[in-house]
Every structure is written in structure tokens, then in C-alpha cells.
C-alpha atoms as a PDB file:
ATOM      1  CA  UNK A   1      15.332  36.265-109.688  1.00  0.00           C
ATOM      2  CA  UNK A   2      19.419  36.359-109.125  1.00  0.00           C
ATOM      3  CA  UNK A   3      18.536  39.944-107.627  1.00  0.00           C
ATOM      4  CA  UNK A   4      15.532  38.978-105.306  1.00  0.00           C
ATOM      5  CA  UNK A   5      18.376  35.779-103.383  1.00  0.00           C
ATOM      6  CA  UNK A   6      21.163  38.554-103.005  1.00  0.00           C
ATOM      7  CA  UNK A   7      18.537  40.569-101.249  1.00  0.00           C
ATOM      8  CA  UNK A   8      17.239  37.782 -99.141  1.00  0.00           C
ATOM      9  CA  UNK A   9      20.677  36.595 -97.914  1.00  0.00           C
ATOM     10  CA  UNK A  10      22.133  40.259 -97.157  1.00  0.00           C
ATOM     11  CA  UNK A  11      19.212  40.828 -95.004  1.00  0.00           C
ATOM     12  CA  UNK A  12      19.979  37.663 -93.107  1.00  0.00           C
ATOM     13  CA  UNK A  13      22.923  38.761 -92.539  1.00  0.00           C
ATOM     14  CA  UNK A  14      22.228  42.029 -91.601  1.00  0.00           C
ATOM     15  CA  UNK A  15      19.801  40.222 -88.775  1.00  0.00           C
ATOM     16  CA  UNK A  16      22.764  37.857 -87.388  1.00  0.00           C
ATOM     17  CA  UNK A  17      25.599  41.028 -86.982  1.00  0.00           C
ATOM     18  CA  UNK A  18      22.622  43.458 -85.563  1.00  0.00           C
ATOM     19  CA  UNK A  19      21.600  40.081 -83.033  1.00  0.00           C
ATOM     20  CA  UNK A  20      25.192  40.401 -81.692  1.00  0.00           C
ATOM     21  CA  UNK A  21      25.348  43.328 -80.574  1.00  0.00           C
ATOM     22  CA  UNK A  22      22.756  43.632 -78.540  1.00  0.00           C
ATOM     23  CA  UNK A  23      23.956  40.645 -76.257  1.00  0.00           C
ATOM     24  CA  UNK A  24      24.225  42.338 -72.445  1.00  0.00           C
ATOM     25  CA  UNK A  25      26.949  40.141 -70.324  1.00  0.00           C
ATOM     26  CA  UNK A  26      25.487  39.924 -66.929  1.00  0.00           C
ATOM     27  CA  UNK A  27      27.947  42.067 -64.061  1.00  0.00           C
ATOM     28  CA  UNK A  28      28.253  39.606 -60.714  1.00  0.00           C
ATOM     29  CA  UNK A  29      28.702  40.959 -57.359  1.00  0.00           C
ATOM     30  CA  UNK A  30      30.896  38.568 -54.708  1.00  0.00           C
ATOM     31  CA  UNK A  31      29.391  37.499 -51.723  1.00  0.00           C
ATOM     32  CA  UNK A  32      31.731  38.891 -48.537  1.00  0.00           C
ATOM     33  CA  UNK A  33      34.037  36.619 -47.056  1.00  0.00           C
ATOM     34  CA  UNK A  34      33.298  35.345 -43.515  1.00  0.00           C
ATOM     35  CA  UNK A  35      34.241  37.173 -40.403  1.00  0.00           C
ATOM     36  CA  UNK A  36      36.291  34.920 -38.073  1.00  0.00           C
ATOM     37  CA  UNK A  37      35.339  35.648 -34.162  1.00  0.00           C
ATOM     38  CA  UNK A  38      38.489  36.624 -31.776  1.00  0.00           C
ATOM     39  CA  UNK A  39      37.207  37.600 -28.151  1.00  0.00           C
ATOM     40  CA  UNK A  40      35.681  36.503 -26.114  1.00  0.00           C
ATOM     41  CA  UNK A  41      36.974  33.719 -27.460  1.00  0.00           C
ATOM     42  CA  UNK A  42      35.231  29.907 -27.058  1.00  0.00           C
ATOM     43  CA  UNK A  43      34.517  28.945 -23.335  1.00  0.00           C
ATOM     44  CA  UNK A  44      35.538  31.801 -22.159  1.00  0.00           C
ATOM     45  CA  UNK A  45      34.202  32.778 -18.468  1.00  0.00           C
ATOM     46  CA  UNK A  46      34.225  36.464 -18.167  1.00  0.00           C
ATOM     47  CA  UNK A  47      33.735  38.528 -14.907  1.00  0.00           C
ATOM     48  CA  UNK A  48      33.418  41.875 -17.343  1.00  0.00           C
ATOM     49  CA  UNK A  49      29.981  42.302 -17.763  1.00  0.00           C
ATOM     50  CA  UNK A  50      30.679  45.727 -19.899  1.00  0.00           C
ATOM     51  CA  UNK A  51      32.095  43.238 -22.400  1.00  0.00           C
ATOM     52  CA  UNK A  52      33.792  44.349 -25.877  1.00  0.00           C
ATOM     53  CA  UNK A  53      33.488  41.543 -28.162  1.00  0.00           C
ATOM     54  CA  UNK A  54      36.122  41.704 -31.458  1.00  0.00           C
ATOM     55  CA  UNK A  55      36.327  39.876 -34.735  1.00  0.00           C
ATOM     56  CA  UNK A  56      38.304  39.664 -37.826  1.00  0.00           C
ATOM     57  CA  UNK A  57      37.866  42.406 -40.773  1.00  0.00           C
ATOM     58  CA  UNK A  58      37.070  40.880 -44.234  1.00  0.00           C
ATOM     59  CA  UNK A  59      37.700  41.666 -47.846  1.00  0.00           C
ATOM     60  CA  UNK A  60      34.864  41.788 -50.575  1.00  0.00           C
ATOM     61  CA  UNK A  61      36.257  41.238 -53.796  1.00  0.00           C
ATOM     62  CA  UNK A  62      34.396  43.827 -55.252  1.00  0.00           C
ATOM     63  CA  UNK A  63      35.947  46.395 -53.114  1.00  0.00           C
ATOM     64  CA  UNK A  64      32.054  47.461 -51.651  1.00  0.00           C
ATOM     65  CA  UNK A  65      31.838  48.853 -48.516  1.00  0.00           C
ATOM     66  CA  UNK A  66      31.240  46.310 -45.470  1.00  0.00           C
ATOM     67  CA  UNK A  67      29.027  46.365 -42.278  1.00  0.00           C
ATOM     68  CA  UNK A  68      28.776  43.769 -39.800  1.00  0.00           C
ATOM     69  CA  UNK A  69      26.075  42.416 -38.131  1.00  0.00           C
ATOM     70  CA  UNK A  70      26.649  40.695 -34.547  1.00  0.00           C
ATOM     71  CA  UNK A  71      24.017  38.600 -32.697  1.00  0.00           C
ATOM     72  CA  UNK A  72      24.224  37.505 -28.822  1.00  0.00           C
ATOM     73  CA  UNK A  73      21.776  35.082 -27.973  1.00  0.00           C
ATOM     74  CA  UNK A  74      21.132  32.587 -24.983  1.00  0.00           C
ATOM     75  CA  UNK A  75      20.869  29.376 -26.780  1.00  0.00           C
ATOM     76  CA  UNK A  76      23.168  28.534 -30.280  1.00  0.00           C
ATOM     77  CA  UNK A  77      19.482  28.228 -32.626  1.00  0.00           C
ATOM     78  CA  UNK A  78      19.484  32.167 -31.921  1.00  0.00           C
ATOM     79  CA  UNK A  79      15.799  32.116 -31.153  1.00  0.00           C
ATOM     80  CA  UNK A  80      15.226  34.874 -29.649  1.00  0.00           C
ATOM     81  CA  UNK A  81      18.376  37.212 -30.239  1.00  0.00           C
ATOM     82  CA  UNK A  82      18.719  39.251 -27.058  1.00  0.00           C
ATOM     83  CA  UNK A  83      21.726  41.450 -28.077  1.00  0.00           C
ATOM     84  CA  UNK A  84      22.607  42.854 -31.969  1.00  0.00           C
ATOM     85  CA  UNK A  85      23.694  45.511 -33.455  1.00  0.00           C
ATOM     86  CA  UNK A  86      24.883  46.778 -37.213  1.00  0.00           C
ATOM     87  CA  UNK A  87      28.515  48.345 -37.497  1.00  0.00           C
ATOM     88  CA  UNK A  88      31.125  48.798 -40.073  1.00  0.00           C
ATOM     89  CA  UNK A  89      33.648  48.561 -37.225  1.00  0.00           C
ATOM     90  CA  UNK A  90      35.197  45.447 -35.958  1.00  0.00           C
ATOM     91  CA  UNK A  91      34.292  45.373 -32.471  1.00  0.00           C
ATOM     92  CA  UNK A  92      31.120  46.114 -30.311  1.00  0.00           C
ATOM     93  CA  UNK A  93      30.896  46.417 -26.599  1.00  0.00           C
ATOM     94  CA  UNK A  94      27.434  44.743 -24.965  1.00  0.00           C
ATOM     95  CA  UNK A  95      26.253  45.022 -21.175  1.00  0.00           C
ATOM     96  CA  UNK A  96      25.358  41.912 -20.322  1.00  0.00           C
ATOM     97  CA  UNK A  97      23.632  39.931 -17.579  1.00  0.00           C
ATOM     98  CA  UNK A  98      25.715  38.117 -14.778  1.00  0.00           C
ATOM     99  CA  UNK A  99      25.370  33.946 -14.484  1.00  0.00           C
ATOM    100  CA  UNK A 100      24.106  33.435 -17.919  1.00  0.00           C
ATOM    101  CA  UNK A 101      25.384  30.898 -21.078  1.00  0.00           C
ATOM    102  CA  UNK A 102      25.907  33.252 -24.017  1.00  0.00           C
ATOM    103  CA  UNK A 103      26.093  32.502 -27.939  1.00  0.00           C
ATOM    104  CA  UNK A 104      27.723  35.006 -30.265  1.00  0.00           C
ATOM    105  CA  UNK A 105      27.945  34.717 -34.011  1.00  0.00           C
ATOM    106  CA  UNK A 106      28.841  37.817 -36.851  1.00  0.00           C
ATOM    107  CA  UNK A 107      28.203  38.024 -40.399  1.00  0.00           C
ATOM    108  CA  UNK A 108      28.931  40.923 -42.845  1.00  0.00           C
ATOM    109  CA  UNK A 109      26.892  43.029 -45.719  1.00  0.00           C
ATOM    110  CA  UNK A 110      28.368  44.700 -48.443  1.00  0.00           C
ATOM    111  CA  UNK A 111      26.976  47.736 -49.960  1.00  0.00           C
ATOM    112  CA  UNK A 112      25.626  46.034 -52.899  1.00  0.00           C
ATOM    113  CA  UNK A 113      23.389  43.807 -50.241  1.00  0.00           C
ATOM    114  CA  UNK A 114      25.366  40.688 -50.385  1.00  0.00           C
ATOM    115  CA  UNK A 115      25.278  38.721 -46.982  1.00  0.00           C
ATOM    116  CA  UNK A 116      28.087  36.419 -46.173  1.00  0.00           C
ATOM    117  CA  UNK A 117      27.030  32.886 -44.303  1.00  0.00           C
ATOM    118  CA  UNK A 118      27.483  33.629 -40.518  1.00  0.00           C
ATOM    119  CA  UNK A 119      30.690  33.020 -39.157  1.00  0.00           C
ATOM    120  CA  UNK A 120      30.840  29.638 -36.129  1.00  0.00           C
ATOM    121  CA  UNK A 121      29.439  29.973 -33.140  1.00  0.00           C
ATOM    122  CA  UNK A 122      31.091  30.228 -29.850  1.00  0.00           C
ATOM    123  CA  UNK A 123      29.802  30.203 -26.575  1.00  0.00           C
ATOM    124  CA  UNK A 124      31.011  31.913 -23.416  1.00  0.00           C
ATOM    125  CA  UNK A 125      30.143  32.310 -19.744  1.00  0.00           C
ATOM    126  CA  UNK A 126      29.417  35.422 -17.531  1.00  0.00           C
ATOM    127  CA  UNK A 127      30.275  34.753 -13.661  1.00  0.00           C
ATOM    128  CA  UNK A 128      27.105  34.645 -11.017  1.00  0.00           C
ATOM    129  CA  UNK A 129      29.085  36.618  -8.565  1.00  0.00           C
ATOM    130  CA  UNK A 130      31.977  38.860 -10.544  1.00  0.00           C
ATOM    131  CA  UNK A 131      32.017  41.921  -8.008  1.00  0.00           C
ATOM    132  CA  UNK A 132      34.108  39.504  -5.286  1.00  0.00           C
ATOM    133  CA  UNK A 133      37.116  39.810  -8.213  1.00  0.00           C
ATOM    134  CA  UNK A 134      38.686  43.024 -10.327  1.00  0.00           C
ATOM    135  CA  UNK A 135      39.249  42.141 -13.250  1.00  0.00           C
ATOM    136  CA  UNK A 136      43.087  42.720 -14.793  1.00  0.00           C
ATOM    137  CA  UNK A 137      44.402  46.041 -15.610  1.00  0.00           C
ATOM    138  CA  UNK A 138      45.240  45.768 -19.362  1.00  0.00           C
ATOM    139  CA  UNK A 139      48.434  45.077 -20.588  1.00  0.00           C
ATOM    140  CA  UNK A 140      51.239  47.693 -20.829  1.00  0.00           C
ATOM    141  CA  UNK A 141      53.652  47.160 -24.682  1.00  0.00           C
ATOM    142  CA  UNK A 142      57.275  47.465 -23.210  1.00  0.00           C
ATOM    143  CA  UNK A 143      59.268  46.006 -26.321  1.00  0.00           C
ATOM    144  CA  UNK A 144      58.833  46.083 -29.173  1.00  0.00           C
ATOM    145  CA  UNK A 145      57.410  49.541 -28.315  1.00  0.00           C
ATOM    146  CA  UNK A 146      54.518  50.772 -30.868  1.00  0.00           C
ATOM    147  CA  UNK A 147      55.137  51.576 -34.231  1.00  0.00           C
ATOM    148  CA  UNK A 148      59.119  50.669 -33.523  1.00  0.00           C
ATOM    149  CA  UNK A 149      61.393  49.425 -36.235  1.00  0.00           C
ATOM    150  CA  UNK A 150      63.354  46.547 -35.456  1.00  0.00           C
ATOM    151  CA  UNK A 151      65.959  44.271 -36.984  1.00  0.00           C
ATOM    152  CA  UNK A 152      66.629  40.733 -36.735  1.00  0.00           C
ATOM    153  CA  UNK A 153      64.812  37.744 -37.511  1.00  0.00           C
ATOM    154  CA  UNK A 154      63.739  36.582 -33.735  1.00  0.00           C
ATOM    155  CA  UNK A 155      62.151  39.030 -32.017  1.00  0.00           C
ATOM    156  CA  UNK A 156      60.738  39.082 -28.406  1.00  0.00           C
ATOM    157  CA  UNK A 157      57.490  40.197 -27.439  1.00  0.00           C
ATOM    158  CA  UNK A 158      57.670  41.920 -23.439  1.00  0.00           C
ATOM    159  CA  UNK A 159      54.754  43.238 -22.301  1.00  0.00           C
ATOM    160  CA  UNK A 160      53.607  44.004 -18.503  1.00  0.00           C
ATOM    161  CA  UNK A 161      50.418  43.629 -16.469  1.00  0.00           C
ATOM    162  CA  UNK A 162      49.169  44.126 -13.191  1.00  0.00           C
ATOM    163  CA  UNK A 163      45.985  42.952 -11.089  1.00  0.00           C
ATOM    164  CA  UNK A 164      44.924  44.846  -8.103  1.00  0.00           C
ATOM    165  CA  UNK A 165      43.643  42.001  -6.242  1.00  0.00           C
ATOM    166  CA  UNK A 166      47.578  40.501  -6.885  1.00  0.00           C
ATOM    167  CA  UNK A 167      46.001  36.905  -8.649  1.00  0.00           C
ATOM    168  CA  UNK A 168      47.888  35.190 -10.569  1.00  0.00           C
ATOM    169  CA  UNK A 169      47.798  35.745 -13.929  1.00  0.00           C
ATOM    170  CA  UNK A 170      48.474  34.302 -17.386  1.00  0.00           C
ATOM    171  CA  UNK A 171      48.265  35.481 -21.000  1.00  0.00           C
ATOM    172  CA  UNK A 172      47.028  34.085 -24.719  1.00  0.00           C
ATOM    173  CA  UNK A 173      49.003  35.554 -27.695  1.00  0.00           C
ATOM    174  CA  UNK A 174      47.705  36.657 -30.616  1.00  0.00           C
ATOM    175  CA  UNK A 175      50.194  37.952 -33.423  1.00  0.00           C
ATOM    176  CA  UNK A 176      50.972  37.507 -37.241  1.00  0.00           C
ATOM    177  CA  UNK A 177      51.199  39.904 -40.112  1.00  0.00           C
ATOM    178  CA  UNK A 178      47.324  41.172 -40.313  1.00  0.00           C
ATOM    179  CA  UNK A 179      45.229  43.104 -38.288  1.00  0.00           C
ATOM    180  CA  UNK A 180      43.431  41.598 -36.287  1.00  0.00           C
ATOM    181  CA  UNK A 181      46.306  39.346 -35.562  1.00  0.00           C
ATOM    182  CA  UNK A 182      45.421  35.401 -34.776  1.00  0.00           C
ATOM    183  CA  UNK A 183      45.814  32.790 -31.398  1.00  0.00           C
ATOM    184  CA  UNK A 184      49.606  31.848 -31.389  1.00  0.00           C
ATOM    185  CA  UNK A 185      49.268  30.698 -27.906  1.00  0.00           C
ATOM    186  CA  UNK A 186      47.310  30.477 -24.909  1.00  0.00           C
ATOM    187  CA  UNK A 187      47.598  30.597 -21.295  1.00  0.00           C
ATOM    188  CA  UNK A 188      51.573  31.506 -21.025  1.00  0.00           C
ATOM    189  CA  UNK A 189      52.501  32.159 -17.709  1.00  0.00           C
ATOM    190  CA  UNK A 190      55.513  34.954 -18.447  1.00  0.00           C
ATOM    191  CA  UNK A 191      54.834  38.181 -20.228  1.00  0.00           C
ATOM    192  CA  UNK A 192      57.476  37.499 -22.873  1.00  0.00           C
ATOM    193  CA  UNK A 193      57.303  35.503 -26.076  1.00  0.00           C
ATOM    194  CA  UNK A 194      59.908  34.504 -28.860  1.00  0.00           C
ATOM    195  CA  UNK A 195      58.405  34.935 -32.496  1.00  0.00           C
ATOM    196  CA  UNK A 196      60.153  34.398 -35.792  1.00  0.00           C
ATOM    197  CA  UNK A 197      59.754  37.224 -38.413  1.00  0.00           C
ATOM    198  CA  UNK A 198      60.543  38.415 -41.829  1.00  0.00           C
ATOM    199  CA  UNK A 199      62.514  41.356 -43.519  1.00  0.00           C
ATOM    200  CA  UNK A 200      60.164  44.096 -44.122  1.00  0.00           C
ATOM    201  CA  UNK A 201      56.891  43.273 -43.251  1.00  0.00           C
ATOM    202  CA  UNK A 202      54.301  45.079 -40.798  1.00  0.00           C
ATOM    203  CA  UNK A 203      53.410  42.665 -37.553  1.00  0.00           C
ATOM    204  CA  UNK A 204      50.393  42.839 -35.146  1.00  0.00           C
ATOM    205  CA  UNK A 205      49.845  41.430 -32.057  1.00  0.00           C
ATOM    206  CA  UNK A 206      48.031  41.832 -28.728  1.00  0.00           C
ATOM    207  CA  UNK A 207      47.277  40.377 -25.328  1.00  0.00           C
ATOM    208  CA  UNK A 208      44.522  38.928 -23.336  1.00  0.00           C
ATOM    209  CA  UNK A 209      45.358  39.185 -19.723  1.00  0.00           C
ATOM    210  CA  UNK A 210      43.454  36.197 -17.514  1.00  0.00           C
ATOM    211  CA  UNK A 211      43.882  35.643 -13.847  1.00  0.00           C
ATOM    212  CA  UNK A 212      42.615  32.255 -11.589  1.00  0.00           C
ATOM    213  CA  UNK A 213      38.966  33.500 -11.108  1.00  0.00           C
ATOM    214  CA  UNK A 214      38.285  33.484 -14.603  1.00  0.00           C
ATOM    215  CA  UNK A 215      38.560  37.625 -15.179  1.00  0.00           C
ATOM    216  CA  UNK A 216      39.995  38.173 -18.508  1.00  0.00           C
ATOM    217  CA  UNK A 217      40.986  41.646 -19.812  1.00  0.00           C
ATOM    218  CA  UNK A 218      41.623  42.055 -23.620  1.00  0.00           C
ATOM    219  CA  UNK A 219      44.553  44.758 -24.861  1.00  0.00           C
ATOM    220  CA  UNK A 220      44.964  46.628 -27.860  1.00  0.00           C
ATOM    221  CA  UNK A 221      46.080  45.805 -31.152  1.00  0.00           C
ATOM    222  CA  UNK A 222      50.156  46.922 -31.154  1.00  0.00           C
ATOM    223  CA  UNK A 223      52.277  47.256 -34.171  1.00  0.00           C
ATOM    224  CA  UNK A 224      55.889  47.111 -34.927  1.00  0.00           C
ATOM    225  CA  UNK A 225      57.539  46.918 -38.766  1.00  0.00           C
ATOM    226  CA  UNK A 226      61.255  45.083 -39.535  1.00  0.00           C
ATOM    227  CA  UNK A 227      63.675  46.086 -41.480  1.00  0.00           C
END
């Protein structure tokens, strides 16, 4: 009888080890982050109707591939969507239609199939009669030039732009330490600007060129690193 109980409890507790090791930890997958929209930025009324519209890269925490999906619509409940398209890039250029209300929203994939929530909405305008008005040239870097290292802990941005039909123009800043850079300030009427930096560090920054009939030109993305 003492033999038949050691027999009974070692195979109970041969069960309970063996029921261990077959327990499977689930793996999660993380959701994207949401894309932030940069141009055309809220309001906006744009005489380009060959319009490139940009928005912030984000970071999956996975480290999955990302694609972004951008929808242009007439009314903000997206119903129908007149313009999308699917891109791992950050910007997208649309043709669009003159005198109409538009509605723009983006939202990224990873490669694992995770959608993020959309990013807000913003809404711009696209003028009835743009071919009275050229639109600015884009913006010309003059200091810091691109890719230049600099020194010094205020540094000023000088850039240059022109407009053929001579209107008055004025500029909105965007600049920080990642790319795309964000809005540091809007509608400055010289092409120079004061920022504060560190020791060191890689800055961004870029300029939207507007003039008085609402034609708004977007520039590139420059660079310049401190020391």
C-alpha cells in the first residue's frame, strides 16, 4: 500500500512540471503612432491646384515597416472619399479642383496590419479663380547653408524668396530637431528668424512662402548640425 501512494503522488507531480511547460506567452504587436498633418496646413487657401500635401513620419515600436494612407474628401464625415492613395513616403501630391472646401486626414499601417486611429482633420480652400495670381517661387536657404556646421547657441535662419507678380509676401516657420520639423511661427514678414539651439544636435527647418492673394508655396526640408 506505502508503494501504490508514492506512485500516485510522483505522477501528480510529474503532471504539474509537464503542465508548465507547455504554457505559450502570447507576442503583442503595437499599434503605430499617429501621423500629425503639416501642409496644407488648417484654413489654408491655396491657388496651387497641383498641390503636395506633407505630414509627420511615425515610429512603430515594433520597428515594422510603415505605409500611410491619405484621404481628401469634400465634407469632414469622409463620405465619399474623392482623393487617396497608399505610400510609405511622407508626402503625396493631388490635382485638385478649383473653388472647392477640402478635408484631408492620414493614418498609417504597419507591416504586421496594425492601423493607427486617423490623425485630426483639417480643412483647406482651393481659389475659384487662381490663374489671375502666380503663385511664389520657393524659397532659396542662404544661411545656415545645407548640411553646414555651425557654432554658437543663437543662430539665424536667412532665407530668400521671390514672386513674379512682385506681391507681398510673408512666411510661417517650421524648425526643431526632427524631420519633419514643427510650426514655430507664422506669417513673419522678414526672411530671417532668431532660434536658440544646442551643442551637437542635428536641426531641421523649412519655409512656406505666402503672398496677399492667398498663393502659398511650400520649401524643402533644410538641415544644418552644431557643434
Amino acid at each position: 500500500m506505502r508503494n501504490f501512494y508514492i506512485v500516485v503522488l510522483s505522477s501528480l507531480f510529474l503532471f504539474s512540471c509537464s503542465g508548465d511547460d507547455n504554457t505559450v506567452t502570447p507576442i503583442l504587436d503595437t499599434v503605430p503612432s499617429i501621423p500629425s498633418l503639416v501642409f496644407p496646413t488648417n484654413n489654408l487657401v491655396c491657388t496651387n491646384f497641383n498641390l503636395e500635401f506633407d505630414w509627420s513620419r511615425v515610429v512603430d515600436g515594433d520597428g515594422d515597416s510603415i505605409q500611410y494612407t491619405i484621404d481628401i474628401a469634400a465634407d469632414n464625415t469622409f463620405t465619399p472619399v474623392l482623393f487617396t492613395a497608399t505610400t510609405t513616403e511622407t508626402v503625396n501630391t493631388f490635382t485638385l479642383e478649383k473653388g472647392t472646401t477640402y478635408f484631408w486626414r492620414v493614418k498609417a499601417t504597419d507591416s504586421a496590419g496594425n492601423d493607427s486611429g486617423y490623425s485630426d482633420i483639417q480643412t483647406f480652400f482651393t481659389e475659384p479663380d487662381a490663374g489671375v495670381n502666380t503663385i511664389p517661387n520657393a524659397p532659396v536657404v542662404l544661411s545656415p547653408s545645407l548640411g553646414e556646421r555651425v557654432s554658437g547657441t543663437n543662430i539665424t535662419l536667412d532665407w530668400d524668396a521671390t514672386d513674379e507678380d512682385n506681391d507681398p509676401l510673408t512666411f510661417d516657420l517650421y524648425f526643431g530637431d526632427t524631420n519633419p520639423p514643427v510650426l514655430v511661427s507664422e506669417n513673419i514678414n522678414v526672411s530671417t528668424f532668431d532660434v536658440i539651439v544646442s551643442a551637437n544636435t542635428t536641426y531641421y527647418w523649412r519655409v512656406v512662402v505666402k503672398d496677399d492673394k492667398q498663393g502659398a508655396t511650400i520649401g524643402q526640408i533644410w538641415n544644418f548640425r552644431t557643434e
